[in-house]
PDB file of N, CA and C in Angstrom:
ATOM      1  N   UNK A   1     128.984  92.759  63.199  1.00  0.00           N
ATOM      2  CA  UNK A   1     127.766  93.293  62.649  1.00  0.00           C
ATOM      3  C   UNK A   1     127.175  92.350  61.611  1.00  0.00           C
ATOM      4  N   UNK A   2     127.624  91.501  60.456  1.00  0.00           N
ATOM      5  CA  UNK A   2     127.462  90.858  59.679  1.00  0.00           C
ATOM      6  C   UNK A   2     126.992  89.554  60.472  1.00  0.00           C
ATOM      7  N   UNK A   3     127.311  88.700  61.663  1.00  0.00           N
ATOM      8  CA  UNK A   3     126.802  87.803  62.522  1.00  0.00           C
ATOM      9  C   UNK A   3     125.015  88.537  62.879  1.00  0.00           C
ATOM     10  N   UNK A   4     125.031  89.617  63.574  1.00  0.00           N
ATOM     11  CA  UNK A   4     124.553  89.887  64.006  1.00  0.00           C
ATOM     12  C   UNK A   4     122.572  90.327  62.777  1.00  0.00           C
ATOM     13  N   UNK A   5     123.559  91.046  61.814  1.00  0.00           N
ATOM     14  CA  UNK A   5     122.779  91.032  60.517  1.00  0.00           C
ATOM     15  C   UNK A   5     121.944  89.468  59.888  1.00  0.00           C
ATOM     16  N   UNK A   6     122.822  88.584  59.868  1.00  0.00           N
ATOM     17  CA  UNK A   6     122.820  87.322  59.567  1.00  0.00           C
ATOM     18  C   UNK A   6     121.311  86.751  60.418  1.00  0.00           C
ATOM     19  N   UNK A   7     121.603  86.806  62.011  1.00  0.00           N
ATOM     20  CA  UNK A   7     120.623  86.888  63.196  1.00  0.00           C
ATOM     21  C   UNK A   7     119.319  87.095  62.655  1.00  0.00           C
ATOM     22  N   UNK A   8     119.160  88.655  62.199  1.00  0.00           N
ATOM     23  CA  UNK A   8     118.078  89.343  62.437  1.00  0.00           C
ATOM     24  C   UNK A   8     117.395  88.354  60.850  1.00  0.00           C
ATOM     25  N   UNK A   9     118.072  88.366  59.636  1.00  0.00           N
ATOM     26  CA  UNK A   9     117.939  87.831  58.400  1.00  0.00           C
ATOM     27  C   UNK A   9     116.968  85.998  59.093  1.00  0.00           C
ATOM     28  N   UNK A  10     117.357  85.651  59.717  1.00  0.00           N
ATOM     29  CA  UNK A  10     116.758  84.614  60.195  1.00  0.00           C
ATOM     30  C   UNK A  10     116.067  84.092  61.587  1.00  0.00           C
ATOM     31  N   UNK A  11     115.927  85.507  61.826  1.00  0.00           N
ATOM     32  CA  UNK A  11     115.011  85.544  62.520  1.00  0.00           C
ATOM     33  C   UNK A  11     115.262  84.557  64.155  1.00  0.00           C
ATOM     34  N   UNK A  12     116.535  85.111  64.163  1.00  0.00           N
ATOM     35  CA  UNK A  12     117.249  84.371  65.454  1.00  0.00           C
ATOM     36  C   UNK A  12     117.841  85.578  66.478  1.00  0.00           C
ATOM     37  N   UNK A  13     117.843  86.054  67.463  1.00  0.00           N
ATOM     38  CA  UNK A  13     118.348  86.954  67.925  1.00  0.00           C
ATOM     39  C   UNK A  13     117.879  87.004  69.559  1.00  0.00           C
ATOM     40  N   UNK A  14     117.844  88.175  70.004  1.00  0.00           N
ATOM     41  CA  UNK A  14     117.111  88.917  70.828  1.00  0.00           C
ATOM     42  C   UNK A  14     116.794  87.825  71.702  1.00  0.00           C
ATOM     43  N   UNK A  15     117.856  86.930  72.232  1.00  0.00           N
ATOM     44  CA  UNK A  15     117.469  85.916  73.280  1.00  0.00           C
ATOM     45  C   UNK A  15     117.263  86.326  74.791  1.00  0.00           C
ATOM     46  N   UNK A  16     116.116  85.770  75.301  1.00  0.00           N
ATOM     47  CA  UNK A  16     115.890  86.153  76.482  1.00  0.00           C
ATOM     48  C   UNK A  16     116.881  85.104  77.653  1.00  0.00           C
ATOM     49  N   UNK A  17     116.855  85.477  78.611  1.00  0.00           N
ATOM     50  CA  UNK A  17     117.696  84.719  79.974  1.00  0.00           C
ATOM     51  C   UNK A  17     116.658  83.449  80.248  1.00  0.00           C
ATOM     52  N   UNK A  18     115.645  82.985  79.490  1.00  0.00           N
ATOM     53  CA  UNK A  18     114.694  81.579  80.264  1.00  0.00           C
ATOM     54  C   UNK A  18     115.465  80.613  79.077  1.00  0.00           C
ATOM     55  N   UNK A  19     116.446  81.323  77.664  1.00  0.00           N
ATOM     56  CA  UNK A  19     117.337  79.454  77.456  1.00  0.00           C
ATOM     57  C   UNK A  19     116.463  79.080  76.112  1.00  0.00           C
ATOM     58  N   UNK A  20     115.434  79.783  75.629  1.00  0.00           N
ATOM     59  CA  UNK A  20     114.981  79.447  74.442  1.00  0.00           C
ATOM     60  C   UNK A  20     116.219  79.157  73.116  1.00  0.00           C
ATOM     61  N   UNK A  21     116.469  80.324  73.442  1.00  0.00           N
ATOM     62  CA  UNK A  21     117.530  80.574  71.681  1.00  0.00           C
ATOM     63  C   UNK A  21     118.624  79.173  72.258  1.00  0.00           C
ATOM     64  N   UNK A  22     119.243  79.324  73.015  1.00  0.00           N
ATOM     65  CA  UNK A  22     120.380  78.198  73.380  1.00  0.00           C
ATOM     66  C   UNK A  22     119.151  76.969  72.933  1.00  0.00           C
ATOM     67  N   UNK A  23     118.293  76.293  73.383  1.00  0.00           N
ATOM     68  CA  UNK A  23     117.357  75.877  73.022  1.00  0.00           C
ATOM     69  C   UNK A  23     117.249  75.024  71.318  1.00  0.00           C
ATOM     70  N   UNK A  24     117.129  75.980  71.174  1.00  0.00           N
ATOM     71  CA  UNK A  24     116.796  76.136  69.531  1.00  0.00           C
ATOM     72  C   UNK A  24     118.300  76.548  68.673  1.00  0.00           C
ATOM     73  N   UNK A  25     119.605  76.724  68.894  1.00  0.00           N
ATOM     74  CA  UNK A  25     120.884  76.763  68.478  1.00  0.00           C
ATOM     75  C   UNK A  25     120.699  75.516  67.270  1.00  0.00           C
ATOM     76  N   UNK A  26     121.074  75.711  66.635  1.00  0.00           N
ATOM     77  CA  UNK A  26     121.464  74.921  65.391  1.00  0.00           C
ATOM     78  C   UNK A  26     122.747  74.021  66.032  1.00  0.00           C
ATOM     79  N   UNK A  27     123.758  74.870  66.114  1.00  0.00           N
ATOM     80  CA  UNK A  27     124.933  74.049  66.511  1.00  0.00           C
ATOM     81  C   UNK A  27     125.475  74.298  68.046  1.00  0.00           C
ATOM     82  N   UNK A  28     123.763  74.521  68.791  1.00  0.00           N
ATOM     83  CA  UNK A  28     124.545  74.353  70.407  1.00  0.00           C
ATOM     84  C   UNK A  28     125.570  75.046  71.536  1.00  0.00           C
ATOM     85  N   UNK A  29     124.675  76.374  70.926  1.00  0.00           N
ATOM     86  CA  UNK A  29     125.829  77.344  71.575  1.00  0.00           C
ATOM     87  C   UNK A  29     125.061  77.417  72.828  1.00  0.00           C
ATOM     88  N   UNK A  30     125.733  77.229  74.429  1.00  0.00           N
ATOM     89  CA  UNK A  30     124.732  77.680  75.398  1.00  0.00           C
ATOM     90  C   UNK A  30     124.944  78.464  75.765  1.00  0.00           C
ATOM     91  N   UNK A  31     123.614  79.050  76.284  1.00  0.00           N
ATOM     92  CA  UNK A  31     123.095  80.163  76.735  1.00  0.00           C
ATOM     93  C   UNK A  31     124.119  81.355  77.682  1.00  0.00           C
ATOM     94  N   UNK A  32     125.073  80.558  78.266  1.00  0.00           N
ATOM     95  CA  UNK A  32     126.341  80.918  78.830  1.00  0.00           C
ATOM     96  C   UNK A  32     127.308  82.095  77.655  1.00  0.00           C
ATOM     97  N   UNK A  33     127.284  81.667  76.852  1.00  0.00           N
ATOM     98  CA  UNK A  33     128.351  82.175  75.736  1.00  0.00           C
ATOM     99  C   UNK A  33     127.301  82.846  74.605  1.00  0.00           C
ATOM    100  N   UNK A  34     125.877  82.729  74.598  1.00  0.00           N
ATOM    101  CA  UNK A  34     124.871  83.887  73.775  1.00  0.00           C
ATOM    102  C   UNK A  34     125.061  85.142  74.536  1.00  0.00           C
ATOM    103  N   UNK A  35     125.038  84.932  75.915  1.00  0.00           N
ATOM    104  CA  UNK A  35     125.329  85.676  76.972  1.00  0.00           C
ATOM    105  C   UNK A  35     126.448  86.465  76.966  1.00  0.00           C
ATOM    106  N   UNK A  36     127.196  86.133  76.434  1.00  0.00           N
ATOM    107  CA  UNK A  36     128.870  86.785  76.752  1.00  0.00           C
ATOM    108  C   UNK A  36     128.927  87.588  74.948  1.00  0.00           C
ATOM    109  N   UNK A  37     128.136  86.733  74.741  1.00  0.00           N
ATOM    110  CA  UNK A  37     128.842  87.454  72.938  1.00  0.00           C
ATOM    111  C   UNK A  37     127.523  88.485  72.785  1.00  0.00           C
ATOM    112  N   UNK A  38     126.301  88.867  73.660  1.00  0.00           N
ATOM    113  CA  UNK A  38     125.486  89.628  73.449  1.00  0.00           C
ATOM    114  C   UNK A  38     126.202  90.910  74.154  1.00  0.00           C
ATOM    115  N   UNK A  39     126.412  90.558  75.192  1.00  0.00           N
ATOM    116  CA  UNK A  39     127.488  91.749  76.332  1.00  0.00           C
ATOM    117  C   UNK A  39     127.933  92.214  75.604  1.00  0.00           C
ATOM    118  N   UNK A  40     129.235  91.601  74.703  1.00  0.00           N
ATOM    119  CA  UNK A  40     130.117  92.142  74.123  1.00  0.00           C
ATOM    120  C   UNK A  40     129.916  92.961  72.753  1.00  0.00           C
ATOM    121  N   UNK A  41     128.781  92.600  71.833  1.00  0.00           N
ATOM    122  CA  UNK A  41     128.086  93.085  71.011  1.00  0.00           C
ATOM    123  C   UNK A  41     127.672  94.520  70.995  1.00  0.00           C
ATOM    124  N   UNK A  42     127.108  94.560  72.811  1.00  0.00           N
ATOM    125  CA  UNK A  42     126.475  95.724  73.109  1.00  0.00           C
ATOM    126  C   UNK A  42     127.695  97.225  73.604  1.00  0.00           C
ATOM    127  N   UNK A  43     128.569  96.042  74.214  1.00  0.00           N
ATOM    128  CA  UNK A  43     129.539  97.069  74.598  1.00  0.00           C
ATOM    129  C   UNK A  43     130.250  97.606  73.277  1.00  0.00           C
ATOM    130  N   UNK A  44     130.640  96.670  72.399  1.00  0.00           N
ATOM    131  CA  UNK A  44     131.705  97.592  71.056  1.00  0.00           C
ATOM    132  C   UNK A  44     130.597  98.392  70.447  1.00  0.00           C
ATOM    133  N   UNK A  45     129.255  98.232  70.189  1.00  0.00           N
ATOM    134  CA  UNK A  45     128.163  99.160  69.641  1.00  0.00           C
ATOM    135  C   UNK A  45     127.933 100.323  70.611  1.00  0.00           C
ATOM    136  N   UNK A  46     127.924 100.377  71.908  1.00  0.00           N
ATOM    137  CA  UNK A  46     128.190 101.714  72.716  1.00  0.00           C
ATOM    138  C   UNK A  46     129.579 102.521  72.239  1.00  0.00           C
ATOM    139  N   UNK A  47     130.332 101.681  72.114  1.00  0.00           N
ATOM    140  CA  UNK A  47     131.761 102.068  72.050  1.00  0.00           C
ATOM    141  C   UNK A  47     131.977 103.073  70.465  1.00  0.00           C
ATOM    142  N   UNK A  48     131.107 101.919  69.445  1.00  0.00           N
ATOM    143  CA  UNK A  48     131.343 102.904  68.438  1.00  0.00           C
ATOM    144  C   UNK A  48     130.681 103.656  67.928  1.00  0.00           C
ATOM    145  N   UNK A  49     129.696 103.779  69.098  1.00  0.00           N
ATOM    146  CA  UNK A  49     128.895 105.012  68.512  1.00  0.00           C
ATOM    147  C   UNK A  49     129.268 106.342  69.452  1.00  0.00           C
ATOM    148  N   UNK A  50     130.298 106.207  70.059  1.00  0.00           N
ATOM    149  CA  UNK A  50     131.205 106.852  70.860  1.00  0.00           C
ATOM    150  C   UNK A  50     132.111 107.701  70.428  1.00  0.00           C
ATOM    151  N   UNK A  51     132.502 106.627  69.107  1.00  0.00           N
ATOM    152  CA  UNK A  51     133.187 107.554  68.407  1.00  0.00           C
ATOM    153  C   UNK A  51     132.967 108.306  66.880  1.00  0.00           C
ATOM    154  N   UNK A  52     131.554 108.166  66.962  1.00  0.00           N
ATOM    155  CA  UNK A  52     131.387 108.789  65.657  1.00  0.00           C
ATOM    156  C   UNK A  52     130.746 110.219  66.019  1.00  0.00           C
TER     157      UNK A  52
END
């Protein structure tokens, strides 16, 4: 959540599938692995709002 907070604080986030944000990465994360860590983001935030 604090990554994700960090994101929104600079106005980096909400990457679409055409490769911009990978694009524009500071330190080159591609689009492959924005991909996998957005999935996973979304799934533990389903998850814990599951359990509240």
């Amino acid at each position: 959540e604090n990554m994700v907070a960090r994101m929104d604080i600079e106005g980096f986030g909400a990457c679409s599938n055409i490769g911009s944000c990978a694009a524009e990465c500071p330190v080159g994360i591609s689009l492959e692995n924005i991909a996998i860590l957005n999935r996973e983001f979304l799934t533990a935030k389903v998850a814990s709002n599951n359990l509240a």
